[in-house]
C-alpha atoms as a PDB file:
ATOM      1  CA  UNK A   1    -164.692 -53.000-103.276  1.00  0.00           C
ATOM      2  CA  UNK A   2    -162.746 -50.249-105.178  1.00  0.00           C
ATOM      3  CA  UNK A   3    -159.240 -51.069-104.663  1.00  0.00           C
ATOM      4  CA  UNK A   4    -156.552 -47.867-103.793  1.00  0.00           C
ATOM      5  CA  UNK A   5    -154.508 -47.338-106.186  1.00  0.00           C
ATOM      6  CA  UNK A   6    -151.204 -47.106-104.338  1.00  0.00           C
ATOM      7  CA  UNK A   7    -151.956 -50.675-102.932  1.00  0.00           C
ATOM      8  CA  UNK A   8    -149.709 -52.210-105.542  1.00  0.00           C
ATOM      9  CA  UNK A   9    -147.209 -50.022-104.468  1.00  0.00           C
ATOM     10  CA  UNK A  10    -144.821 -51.863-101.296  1.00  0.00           C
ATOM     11  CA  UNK A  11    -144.165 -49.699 -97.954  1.00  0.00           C
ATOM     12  CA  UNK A  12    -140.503 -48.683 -97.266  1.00  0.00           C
ATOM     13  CA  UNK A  13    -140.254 -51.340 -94.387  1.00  0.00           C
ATOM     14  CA  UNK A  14    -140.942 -53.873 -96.721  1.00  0.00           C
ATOM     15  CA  UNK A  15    -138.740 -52.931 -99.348  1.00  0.00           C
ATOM     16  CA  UNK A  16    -135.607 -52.745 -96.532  1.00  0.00           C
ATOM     17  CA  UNK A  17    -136.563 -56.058 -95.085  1.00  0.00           C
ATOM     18  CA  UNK A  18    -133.467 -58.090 -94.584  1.00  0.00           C
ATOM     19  CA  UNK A  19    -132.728 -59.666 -98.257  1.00  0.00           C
ATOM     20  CA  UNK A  20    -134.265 -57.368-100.313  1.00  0.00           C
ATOM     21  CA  UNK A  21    -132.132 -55.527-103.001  1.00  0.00           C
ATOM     22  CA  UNK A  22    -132.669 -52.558-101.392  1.00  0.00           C
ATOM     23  CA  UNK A  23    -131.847 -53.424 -97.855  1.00  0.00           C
ATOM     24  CA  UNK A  24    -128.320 -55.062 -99.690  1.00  0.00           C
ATOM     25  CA  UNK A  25    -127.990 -51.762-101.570  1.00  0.00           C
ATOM     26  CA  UNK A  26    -128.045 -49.262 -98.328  1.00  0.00           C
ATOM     27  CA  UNK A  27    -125.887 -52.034 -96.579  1.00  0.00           C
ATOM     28  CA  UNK A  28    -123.343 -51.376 -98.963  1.00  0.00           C
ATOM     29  CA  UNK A  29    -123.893 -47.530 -99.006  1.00  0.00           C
ATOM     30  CA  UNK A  30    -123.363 -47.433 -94.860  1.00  0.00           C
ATOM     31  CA  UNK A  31    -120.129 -49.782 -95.517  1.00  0.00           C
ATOM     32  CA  UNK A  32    -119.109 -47.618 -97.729  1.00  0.00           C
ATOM     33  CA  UNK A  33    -119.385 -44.384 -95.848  1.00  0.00           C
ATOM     34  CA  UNK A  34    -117.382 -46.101 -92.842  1.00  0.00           C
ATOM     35  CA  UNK A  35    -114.575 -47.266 -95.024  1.00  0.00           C
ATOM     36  CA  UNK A  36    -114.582 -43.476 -96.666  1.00  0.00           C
ATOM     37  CA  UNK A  37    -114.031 -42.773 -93.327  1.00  0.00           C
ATOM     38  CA  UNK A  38    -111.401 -44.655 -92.616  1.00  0.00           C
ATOM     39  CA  UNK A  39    -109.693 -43.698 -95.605  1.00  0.00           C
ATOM     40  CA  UNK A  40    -109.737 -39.693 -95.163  1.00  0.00           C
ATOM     41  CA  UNK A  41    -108.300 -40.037 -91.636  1.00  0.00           C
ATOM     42  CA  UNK A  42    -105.249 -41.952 -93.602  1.00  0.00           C
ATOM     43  CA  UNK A  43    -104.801 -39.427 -95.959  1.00  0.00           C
ATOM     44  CA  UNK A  44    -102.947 -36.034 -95.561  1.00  0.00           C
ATOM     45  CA  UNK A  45    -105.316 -33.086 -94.610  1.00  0.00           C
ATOM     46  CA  UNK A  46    -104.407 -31.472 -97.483  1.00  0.00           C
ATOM     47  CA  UNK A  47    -105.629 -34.428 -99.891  1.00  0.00           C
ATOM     48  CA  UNK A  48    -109.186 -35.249 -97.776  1.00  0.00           C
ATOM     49  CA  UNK A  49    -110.780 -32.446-100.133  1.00  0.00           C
ATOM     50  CA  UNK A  50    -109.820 -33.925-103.158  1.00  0.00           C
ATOM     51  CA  UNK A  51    -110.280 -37.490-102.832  1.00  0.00           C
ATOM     52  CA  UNK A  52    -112.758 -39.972-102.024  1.00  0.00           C
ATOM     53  CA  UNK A  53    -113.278 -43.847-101.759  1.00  0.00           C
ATOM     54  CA  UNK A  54    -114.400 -45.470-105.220  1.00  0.00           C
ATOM     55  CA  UNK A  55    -114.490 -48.885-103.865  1.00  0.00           C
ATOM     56  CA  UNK A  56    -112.729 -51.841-102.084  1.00  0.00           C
ATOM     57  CA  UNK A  57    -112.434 -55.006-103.273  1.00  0.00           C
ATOM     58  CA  UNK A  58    -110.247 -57.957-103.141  1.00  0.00           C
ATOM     59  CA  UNK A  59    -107.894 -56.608-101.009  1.00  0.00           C
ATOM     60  CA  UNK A  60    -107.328 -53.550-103.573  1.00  0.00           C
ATOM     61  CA  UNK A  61    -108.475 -49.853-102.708  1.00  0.00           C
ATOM     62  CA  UNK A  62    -109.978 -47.797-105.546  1.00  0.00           C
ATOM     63  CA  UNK A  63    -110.045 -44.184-105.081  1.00  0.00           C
ATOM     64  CA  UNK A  64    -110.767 -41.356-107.084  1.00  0.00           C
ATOM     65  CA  UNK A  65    -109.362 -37.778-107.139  1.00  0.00           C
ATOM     66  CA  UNK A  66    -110.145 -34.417-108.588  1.00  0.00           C
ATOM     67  CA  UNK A  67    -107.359 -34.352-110.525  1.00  0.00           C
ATOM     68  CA  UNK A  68    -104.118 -35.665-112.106  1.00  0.00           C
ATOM     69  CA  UNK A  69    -102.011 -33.627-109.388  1.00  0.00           C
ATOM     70  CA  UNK A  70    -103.814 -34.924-106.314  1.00  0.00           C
ATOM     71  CA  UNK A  71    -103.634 -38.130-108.249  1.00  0.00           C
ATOM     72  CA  UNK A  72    -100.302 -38.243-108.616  1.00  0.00           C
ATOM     73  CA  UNK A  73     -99.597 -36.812-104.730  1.00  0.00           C
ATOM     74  CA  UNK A  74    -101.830 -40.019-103.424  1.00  0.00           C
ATOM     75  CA  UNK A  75     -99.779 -42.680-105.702  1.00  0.00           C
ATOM     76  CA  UNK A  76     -96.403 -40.946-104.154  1.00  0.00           C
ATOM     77  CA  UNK A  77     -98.465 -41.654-101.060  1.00  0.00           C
ATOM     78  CA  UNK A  78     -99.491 -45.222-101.858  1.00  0.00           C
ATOM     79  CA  UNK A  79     -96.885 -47.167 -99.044  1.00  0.00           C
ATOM     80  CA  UNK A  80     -98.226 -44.990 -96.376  1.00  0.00           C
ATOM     81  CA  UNK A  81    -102.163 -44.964 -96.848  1.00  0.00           C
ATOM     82  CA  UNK A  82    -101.631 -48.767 -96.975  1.00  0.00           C
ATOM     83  CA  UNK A  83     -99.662 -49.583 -93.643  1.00  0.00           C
ATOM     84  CA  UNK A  84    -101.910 -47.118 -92.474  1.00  0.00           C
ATOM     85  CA  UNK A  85    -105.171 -48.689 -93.246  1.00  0.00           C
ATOM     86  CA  UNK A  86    -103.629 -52.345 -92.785  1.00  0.00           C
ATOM     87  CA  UNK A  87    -103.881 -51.155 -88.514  1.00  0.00           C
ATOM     88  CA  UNK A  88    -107.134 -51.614 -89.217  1.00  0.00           C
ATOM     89  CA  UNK A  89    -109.853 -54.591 -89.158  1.00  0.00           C
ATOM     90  CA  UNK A  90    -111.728 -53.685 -92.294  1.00  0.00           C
ATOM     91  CA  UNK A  91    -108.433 -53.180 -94.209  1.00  0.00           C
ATOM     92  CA  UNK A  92    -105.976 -55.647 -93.298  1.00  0.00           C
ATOM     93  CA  UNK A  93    -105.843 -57.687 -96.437  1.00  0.00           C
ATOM     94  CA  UNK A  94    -105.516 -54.270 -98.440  1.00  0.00           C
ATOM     95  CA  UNK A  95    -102.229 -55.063-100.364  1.00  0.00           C
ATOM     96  CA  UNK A  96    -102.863 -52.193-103.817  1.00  0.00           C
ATOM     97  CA  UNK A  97    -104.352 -49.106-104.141  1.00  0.00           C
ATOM     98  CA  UNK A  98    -105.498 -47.708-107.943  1.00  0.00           C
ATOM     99  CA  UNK A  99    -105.886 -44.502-108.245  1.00  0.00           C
ATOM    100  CA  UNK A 100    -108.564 -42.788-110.879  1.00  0.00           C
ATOM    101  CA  UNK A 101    -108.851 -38.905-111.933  1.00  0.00           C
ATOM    102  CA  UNK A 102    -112.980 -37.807-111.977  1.00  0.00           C
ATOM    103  CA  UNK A 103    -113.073 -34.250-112.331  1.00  0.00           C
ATOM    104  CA  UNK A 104    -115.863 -33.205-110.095  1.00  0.00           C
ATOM    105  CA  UNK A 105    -118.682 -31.274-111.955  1.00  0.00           C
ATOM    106  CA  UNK A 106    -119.394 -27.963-111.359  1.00  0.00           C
ATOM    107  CA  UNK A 107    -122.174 -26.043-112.896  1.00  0.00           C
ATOM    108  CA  UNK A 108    -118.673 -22.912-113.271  1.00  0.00           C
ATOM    109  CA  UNK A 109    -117.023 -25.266-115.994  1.00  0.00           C
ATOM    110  CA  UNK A 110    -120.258 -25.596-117.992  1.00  0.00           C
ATOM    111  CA  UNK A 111    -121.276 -22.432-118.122  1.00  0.00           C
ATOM    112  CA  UNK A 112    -117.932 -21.004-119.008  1.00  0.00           C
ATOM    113  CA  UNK A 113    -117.745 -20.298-123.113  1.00  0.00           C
ATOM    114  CA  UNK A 114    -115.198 -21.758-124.853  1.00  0.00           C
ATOM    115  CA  UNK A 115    -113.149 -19.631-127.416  1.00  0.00           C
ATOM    116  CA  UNK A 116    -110.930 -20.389-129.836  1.00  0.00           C
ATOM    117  CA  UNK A 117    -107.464 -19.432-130.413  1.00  0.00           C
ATOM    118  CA  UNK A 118    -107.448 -17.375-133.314  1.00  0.00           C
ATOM    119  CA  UNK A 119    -105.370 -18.690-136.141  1.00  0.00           C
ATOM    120  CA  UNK A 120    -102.352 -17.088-137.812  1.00  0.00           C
ATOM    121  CA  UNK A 121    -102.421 -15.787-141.249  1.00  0.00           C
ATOM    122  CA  UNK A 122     -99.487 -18.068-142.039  1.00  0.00           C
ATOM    123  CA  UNK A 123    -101.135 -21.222-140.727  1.00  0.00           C
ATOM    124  CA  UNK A 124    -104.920 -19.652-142.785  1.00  0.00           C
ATOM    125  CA  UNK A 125    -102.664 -19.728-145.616  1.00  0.00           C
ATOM    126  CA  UNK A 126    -101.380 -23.025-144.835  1.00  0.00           C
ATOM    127  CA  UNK A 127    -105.060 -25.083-144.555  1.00  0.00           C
ATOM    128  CA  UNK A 128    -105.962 -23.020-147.942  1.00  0.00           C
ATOM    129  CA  UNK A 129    -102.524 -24.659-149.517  1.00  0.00           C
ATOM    130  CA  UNK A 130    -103.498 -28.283-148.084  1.00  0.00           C
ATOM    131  CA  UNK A 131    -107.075 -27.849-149.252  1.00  0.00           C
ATOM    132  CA  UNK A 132    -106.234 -27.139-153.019  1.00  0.00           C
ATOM    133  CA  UNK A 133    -103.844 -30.529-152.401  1.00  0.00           C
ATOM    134  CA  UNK A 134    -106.726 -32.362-150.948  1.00  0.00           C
ATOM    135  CA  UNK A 135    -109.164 -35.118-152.995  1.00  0.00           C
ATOM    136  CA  UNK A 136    -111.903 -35.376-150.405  1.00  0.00           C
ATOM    137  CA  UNK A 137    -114.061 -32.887-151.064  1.00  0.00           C
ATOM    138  CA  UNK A 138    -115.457 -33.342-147.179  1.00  0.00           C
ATOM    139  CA  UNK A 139    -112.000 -32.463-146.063  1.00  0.00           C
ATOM    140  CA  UNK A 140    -111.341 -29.992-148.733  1.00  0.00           C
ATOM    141  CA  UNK A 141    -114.478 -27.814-147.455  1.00  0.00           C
ATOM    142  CA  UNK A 142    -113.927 -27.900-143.745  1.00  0.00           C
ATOM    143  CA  UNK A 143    -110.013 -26.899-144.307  1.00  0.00           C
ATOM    144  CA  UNK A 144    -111.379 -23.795-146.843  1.00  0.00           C
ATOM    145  CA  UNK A 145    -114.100 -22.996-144.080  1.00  0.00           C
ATOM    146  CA  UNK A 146    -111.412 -22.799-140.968  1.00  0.00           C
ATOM    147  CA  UNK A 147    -109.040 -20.496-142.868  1.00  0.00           C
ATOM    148  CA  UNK A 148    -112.116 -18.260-143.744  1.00  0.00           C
ATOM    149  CA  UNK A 149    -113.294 -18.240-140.455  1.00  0.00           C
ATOM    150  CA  UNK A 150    -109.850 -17.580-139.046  1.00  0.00           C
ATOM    151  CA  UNK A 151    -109.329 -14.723-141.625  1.00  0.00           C
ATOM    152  CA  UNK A 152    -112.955 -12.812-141.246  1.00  0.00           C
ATOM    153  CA  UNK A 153    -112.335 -12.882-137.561  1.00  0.00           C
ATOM    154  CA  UNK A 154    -109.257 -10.424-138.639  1.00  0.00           C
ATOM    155  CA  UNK A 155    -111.499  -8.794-139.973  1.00  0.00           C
ATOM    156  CA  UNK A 156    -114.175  -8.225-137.102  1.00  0.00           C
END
């Protein structure tokens, strides 16, 4: 009897049955989400945009911003998020909170070019004078090459 070929293959309810990796995996997703929860009606409404729950363990709350400002605004805020969050069941052992910067990526930042400063004649002349002093011939090259490149864009 010709066997179908997704047989190998195990359903979704088996796969979420009540030890499986998976089923331990979404667990900790949905705990998670509730504890993100938790932690955005702590914060200030101006920092909920910016920040978000990393992780919670051993009594220490690990969240991650945007960026170094809102990081430094939620470690100003450290005292309060914590007597805040100690009201509650889930985070009443929560004694530290670490904050991490994770610039969110946006598809803006990659597509915008990058260009370079242009460099001054005096600082072109400057990599030619520390090329002629150089040994390495590696270094010696890429020094010559940056003060041509700086001096034919003055030229474009």
């Amino acid at each position: 009897m010709p066997q179908n070929k997704y047989s190998r293959f195990k359903s979704i309810e088996k796969l979420a049955e009540q030890n499986s990796p998976l089923s331990k995996l979404l667990d900790r997703a949905s705990k998670i989400l509730n504890h993100q929860e938790a932690v955005r009606a702590a914060l200030e409404s101006s920092c909920r945009d910016h920040c978000w729950l990393s992780n919670y363990r051993s009594g220490t709350l690990y969240l991650q911003t945007d960026s170094s400002a809102w990081g430094s605004r939620l470690r100003m805020q450290q005292r309060a998020i914590i007597q805040q969050l100690k009201k509650t069941s889930t985070f009443a052992a929560l004694h530290s909170v670490k904050v991490s910067i994770q610039p969110r990526y946006t598809a803006e930042a990659e597509a915008t070019p990058r260009t370079a400063k242009p460099i001054s004649a005096a600082n072109a002349q400057q990599l030619l004078e520390t090329a002629e002093d150089t040994e390495d011939p590696a270094l010696k090259a890429a020094l010559t090459r940056l003060a041509q490149t700086s001096q034919s864009r003055k030229n474009d």
